[in-house]
Protein backbone atom coordinates (compact mmCIF):
# COMPACT_ATOMS: atom_id res chain seq x y z
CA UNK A 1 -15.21 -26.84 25.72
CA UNK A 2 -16.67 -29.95 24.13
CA UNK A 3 -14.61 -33.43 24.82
CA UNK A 4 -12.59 -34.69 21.90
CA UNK A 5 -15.01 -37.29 21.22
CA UNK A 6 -17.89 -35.08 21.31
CA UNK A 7 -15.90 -32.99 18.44
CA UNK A 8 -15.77 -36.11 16.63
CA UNK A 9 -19.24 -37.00 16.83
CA UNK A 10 -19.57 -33.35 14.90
CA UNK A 11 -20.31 -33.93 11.15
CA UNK A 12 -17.78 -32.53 8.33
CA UNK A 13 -19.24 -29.34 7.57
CA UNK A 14 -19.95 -28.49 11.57
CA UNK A 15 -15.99 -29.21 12.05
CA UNK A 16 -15.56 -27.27 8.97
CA UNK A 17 -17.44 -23.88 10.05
CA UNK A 18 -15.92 -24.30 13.41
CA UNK A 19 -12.30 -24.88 13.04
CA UNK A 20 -12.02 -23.33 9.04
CA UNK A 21 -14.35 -20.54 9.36
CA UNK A 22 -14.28 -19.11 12.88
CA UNK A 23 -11.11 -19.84 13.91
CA UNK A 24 -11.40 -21.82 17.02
CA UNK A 25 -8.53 -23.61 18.62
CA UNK A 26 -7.98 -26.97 18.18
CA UNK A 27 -7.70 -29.13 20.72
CA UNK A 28 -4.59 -31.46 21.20
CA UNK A 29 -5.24 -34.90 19.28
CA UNK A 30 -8.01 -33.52 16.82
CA UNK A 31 -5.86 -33.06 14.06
CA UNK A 32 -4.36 -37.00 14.09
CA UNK A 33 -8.15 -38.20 15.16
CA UNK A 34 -9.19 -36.43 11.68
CA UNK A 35 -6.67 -37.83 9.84
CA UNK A 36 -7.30 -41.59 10.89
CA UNK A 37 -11.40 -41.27 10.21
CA UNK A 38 -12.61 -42.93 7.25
CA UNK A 39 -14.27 -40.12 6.27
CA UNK A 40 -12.38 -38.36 3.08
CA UNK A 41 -14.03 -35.02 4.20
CA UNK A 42 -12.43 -35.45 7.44
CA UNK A 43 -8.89 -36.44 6.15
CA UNK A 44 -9.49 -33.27 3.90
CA UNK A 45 -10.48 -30.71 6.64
CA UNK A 46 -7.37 -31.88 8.84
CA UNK A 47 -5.33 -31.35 5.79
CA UNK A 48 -6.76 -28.08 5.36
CA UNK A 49 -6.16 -26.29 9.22
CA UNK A 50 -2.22 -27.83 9.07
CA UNK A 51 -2.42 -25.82 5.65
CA UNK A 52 -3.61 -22.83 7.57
CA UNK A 53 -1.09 -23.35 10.57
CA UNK A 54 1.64 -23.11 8.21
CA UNK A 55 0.13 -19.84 6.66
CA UNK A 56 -0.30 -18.53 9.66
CA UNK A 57 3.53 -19.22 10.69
CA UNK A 58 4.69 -17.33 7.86
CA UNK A 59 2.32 -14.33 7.80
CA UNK A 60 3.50 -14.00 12.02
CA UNK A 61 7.48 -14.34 10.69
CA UNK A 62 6.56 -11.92 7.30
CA UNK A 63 4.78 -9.30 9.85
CA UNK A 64 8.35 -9.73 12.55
CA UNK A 65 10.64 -9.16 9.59
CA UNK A 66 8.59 -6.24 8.36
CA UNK A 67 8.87 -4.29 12.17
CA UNK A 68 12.33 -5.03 12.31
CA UNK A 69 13.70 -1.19 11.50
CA UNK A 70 10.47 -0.34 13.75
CA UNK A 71 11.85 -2.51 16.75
CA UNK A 72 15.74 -1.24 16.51
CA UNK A 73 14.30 2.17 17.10
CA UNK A 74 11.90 0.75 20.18
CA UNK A 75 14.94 -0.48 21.53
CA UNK A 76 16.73 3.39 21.17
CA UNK A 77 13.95 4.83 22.83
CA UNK A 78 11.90 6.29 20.41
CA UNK A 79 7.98 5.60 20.89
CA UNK A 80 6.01 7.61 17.86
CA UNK A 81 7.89 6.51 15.05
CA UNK A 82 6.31 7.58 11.50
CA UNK A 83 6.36 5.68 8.05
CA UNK A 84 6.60 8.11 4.93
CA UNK A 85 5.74 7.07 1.52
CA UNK A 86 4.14 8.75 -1.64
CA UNK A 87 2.04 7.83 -4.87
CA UNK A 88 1.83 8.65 -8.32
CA UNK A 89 5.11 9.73 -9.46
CA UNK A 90 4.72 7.95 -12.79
CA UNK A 91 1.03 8.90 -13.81
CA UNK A 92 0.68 11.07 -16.39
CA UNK A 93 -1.65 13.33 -15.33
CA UNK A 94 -3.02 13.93 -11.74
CA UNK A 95 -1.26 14.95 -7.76
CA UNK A 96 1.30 13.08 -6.62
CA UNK A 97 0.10 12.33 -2.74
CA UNK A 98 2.16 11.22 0.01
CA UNK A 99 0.58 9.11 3.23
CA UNK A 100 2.52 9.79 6.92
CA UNK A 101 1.40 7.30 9.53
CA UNK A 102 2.32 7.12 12.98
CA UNK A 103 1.16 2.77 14.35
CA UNK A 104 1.33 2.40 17.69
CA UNK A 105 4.08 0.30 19.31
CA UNK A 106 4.52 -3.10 17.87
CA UNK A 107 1.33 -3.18 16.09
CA UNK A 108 0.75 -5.26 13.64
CA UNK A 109 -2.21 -6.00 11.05
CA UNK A 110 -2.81 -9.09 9.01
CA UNK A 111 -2.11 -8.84 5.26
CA UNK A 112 -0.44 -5.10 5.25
CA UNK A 113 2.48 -4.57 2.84
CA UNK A 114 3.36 -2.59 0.18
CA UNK A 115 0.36 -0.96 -1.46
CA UNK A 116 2.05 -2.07 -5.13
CA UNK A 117 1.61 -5.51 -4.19
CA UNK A 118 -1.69 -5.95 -2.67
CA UNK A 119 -3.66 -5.31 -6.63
CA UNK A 120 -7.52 -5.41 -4.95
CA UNK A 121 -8.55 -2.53 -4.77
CA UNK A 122 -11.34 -3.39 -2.45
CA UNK A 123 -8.25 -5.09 -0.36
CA UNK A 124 -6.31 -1.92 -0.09
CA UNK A 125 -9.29 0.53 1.22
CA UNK A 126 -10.04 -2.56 3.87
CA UNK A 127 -6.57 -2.12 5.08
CA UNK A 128 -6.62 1.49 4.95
CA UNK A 129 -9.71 1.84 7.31
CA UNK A 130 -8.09 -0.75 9.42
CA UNK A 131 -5.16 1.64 9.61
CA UNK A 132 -6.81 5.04 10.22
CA UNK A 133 -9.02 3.34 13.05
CA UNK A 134 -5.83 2.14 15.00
CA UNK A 135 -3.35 5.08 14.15
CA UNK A 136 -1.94 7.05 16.91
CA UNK A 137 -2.60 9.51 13.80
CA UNK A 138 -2.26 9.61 10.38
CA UNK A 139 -1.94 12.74 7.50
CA UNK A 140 -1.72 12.95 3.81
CA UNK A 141 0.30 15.77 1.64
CA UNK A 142 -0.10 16.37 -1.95
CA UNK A 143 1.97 18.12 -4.77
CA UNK A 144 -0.23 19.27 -7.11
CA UNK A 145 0.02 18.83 -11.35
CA UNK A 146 1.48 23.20 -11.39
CA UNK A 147 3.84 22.44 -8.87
CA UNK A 148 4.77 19.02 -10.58
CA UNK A 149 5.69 21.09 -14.28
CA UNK A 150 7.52 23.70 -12.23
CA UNK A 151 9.63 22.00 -9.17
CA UNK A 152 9.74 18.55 -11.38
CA UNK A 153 8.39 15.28 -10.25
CA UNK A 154 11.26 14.06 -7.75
CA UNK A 155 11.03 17.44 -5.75
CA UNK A 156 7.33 17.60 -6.15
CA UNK A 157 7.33 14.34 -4.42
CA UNK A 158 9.50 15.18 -1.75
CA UNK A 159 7.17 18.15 -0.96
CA UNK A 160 4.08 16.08 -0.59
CA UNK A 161 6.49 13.87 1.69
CA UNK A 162 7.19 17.06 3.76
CA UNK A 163 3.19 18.15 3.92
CA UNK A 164 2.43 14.85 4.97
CA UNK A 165 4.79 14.74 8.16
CA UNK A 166 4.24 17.94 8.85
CA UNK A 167 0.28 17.21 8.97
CA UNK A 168 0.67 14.54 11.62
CA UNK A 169 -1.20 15.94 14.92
CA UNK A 170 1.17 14.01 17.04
CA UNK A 171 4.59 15.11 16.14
CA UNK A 172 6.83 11.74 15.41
CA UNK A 173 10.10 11.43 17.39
CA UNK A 174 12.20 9.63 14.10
CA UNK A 175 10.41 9.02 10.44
CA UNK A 176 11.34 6.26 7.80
CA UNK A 177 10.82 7.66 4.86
CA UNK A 178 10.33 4.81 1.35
CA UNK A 179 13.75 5.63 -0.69
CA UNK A 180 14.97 8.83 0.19
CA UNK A 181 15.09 11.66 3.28
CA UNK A 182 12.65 14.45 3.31
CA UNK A 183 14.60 18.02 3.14
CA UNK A 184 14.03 20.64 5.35
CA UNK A 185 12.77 18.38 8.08
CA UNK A 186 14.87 18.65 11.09
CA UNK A 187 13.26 15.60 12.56
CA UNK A 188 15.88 12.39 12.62
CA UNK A 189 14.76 10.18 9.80
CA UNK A 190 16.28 7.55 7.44
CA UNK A 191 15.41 6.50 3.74
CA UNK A 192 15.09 3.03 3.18
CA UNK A 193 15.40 2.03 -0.16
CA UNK A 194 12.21 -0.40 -0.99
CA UNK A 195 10.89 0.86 2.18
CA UNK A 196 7.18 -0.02 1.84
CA UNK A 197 7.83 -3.73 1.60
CA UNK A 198 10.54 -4.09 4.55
CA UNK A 199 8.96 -1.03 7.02
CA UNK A 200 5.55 -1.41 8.42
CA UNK A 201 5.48 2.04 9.31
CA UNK A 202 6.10 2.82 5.52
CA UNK A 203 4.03 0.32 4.16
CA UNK A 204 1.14 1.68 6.18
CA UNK A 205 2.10 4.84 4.71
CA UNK A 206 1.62 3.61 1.17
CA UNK A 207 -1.49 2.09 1.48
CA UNK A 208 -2.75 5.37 2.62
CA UNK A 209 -0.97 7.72 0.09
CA UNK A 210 -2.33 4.95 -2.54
CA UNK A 211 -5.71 4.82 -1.74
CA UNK A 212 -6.17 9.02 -1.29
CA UNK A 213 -5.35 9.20 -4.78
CA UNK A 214 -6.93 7.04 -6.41
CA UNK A 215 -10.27 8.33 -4.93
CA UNK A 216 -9.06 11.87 -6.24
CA UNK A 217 -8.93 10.12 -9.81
CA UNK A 218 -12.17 8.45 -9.73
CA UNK A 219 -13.02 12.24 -8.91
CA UNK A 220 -11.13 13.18 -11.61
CA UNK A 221 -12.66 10.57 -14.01
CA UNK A 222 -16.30 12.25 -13.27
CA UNK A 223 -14.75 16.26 -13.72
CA UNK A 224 -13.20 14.69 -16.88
CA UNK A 225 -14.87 11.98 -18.97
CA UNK A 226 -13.73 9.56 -21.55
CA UNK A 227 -10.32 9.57 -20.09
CA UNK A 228 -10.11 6.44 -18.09
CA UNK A 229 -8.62 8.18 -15.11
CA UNK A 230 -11.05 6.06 -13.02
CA UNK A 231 -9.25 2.76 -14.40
CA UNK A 232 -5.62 3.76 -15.36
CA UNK A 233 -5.36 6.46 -12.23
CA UNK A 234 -2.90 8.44 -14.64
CA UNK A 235 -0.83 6.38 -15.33
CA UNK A 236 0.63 5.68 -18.76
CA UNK A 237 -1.37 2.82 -19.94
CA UNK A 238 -1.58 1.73 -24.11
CA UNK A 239 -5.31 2.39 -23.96
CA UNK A 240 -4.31 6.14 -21.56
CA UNK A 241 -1.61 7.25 -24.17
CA UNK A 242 -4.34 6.20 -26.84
CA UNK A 243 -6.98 8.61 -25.53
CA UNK A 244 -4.57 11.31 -25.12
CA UNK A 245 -3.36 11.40 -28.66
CA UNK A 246 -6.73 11.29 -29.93
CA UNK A 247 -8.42 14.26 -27.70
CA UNK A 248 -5.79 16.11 -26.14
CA UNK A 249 -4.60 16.86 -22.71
CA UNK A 250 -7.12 17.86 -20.33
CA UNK A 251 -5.94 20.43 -17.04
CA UNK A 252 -4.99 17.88 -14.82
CA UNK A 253 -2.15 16.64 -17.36
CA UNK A 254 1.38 17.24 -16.62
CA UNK A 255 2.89 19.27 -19.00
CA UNK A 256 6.25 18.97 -18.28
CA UNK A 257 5.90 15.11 -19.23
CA UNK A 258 6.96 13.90 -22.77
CA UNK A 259 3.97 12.29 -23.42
CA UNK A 260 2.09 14.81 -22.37
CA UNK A 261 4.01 17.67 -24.75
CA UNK A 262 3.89 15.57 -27.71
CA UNK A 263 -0.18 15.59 -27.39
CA UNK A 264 0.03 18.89 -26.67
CA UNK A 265 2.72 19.17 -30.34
CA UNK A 266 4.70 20.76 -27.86
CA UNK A 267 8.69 20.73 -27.65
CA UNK A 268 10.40 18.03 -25.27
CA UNK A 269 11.88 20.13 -22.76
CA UNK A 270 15.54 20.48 -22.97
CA UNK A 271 17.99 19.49 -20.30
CA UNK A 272 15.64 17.19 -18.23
CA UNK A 273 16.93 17.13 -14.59
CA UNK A 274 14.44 14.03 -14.14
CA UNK A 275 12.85 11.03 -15.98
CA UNK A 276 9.54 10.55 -16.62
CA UNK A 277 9.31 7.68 -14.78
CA UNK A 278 11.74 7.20 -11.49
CA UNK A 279 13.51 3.80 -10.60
CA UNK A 280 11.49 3.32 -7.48
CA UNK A 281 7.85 3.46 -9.57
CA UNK A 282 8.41 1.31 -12.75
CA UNK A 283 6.51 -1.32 -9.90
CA UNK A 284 3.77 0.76 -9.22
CA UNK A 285 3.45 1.90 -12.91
CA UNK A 286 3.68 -1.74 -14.20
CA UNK A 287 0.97 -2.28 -11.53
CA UNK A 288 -1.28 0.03 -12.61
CA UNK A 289 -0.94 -0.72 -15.94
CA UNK A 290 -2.15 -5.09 -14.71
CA UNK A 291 -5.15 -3.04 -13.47
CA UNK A 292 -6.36 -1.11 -16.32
C-alpha cells in the first residue's frame, strides 16, 4: 500500500478514480491531509468520500432494520425463511403475479427495497438478477385475467401467493407474506402489513413478482398493439383509460373491473365483494401511473 505521502503526491483525478470510483480504503490521515491542501479539487474530493461514508452508514443501518423480522426468526431456529409478495392488483387488464424468494441467512444486497419505490426500470431487473443468482431458490405464481373476473382480485391474488410458495424447490420452514396470510398453506407464516419495505425477504419477493410481469406486458404490448401495455403495464393511466374508451377492451382486460364494463357498455356488477383498486396498491398504481 502506497505511503500517505506518496497518495498525496497523486493528482486530483488519480485520488478521484481511486478512492470515488473503485472503492479503496482510505488510509488514516488522508481525509484531514485533503482537506488542508490548497488544492480546491482536493478539499472537494475529501468532501465527497465523508459524503459517501455517511451514505454508506445509512444504507448498512436501512439494510439491519429491513432483516429485522428475518433475524427474530434466525434467532427461533428457522433457517429457509421465504418472503411473499404479489403485483398487479390494480392494472386493468393483465395477470396478477406473485414472486416467493427464499435469501440465504443474513444476506443482504445494496439498494433492495420495495419494488414500488425503486421507479428504474433498468434498476429493478439489476436487482432481480442479483437476486435469482444468490437465492437458495426462488418461484413465481400467477392468477390469470379468467380467474381474476371469477374468484375477484383479492382471492386471485392470494392464489398466485399460494402458486408461488408452493413453486419454491426448497420447501421454506416459516414465510412472510406483504399484508396478509396465504390460505390453505399449512406452513407457519405471518402477514406484515407494508411488508416489502420493512422485510427483505418480501421485498426480494416484490422485485421479482414486479419485474415477471412487466416482461409479460411488454409481451402483451407486441400480441396487442396501440394499447400502451408496454408503458402503463395495465394499469389505469389517463392516456390507458383513453385508449380503452376509444377501441375497446382487448382479451387480456378484466371484465369484472368498472372501467373495463363501461368500455365494454356493460352493467357494473352488483354487490362488489372488492374494490377496484385495494388499499395496499394505490402506491404501486400511483407508481405506475409516474412511469407512463
Amino acid at each position: 500500500m502506497r505511503s500517505l505521502k506518496e497518495l498525496l503526491g497523486l493528482s486530483v483525478p488519480e485520488l478521484r478514480e481511486r478512492f470515488l470510483e473503485r472503492r479503496r480504503p482510505v488510509p488514516e490521515g488522508l481525509l484531514e491531509a485533503l482537506e488542508a491542501d490548497p488544492r480546491s479539487g482536493a478539499r472537494e474530493l475529501a468532501r465527497r468520500i465523508r459524503d459517501l461514508r455517511r451514505k454508506n452508514r445509512a444504507e448498512g443501518q436501512r439494510l439491519r432494520n429491513l432483516l429485522r423480522f428475518e433475524t427474530e426468526l434466525y434467532a427461533q431456529g428457522f433457517t429457509f425463511i421465504a418472503g411473499c409478495d404479489e403485483a398487479g392488483m390494480a392494472p386493468l387488464a393483465g395477470p396478477v403475479v406473485a414472486g416467493a424468494v427464499i435469501l440465504p441467512k443474513g444476506y443482504r444486497v445494496r439498494g433492495l427495497d420495495d419494488s414500488k419505490k425503486i421507479l428504474d426500470p433498468g434498476r429493478r431487473e439489476e436487482l432481480a438478477a442479483i437476486i435469482k443468482r444468490d437465492a437458495i431458490c426462488w418461484a413465481t405464481g400467477m392468477a390469470s385475467v379468467e380467474e381474476i373476473d371469477t374468484l375477484n382480485i383479492y382471492h386471485a391474488g392470494l392464489l398466485a401467493m399460494r402458486r408461488a410458495v408452493l413453486g419454491l424447490s426448497r420447501a421454506p420452514e416459516y414465510v412472510l407474506v406483504d399484508a396478509r396470510r396465504i390460505p390453505e398453506y399449512e406452513t407457519p407464516q405471518r402477514g406484515i402489513i407494508h411488508g416489502d419495505a420493512l422485510s427483505m425477504s418480501i421485498a426480494a419477493a416484490s422485485i421479482i413478482a414486479k419485474t415477471t410481469r412487466d416482461a409479460l406486458m411488454d409481451e402483451m404490448d407486441r400480441k396487442y398493439p396501440g394499447y400502451g401495455f408496454a408503458s402503463h403495464k395495465g394499469y389505469p393511466t389517463p392516456e390507458h383509460c383513453r385508449v380503452l374508451k376509444e377501441k375497446g377492451a382487448v382479451e387480456i382486460h378484466r371484465r369484472s373491473f368498472a372501467r373495463v364494463r363501461q368500455a365494454l357498455g356493460l352493467e357494473p356488477l352488483q354487490l362488489d365483494a372488492f374494490p377496484e383498486t385495494l388499499p395496499e396498491d394505490t402506491d404501486e398504481a400511483a407508481a405506475a401511473e409516474s412511469e407512463a
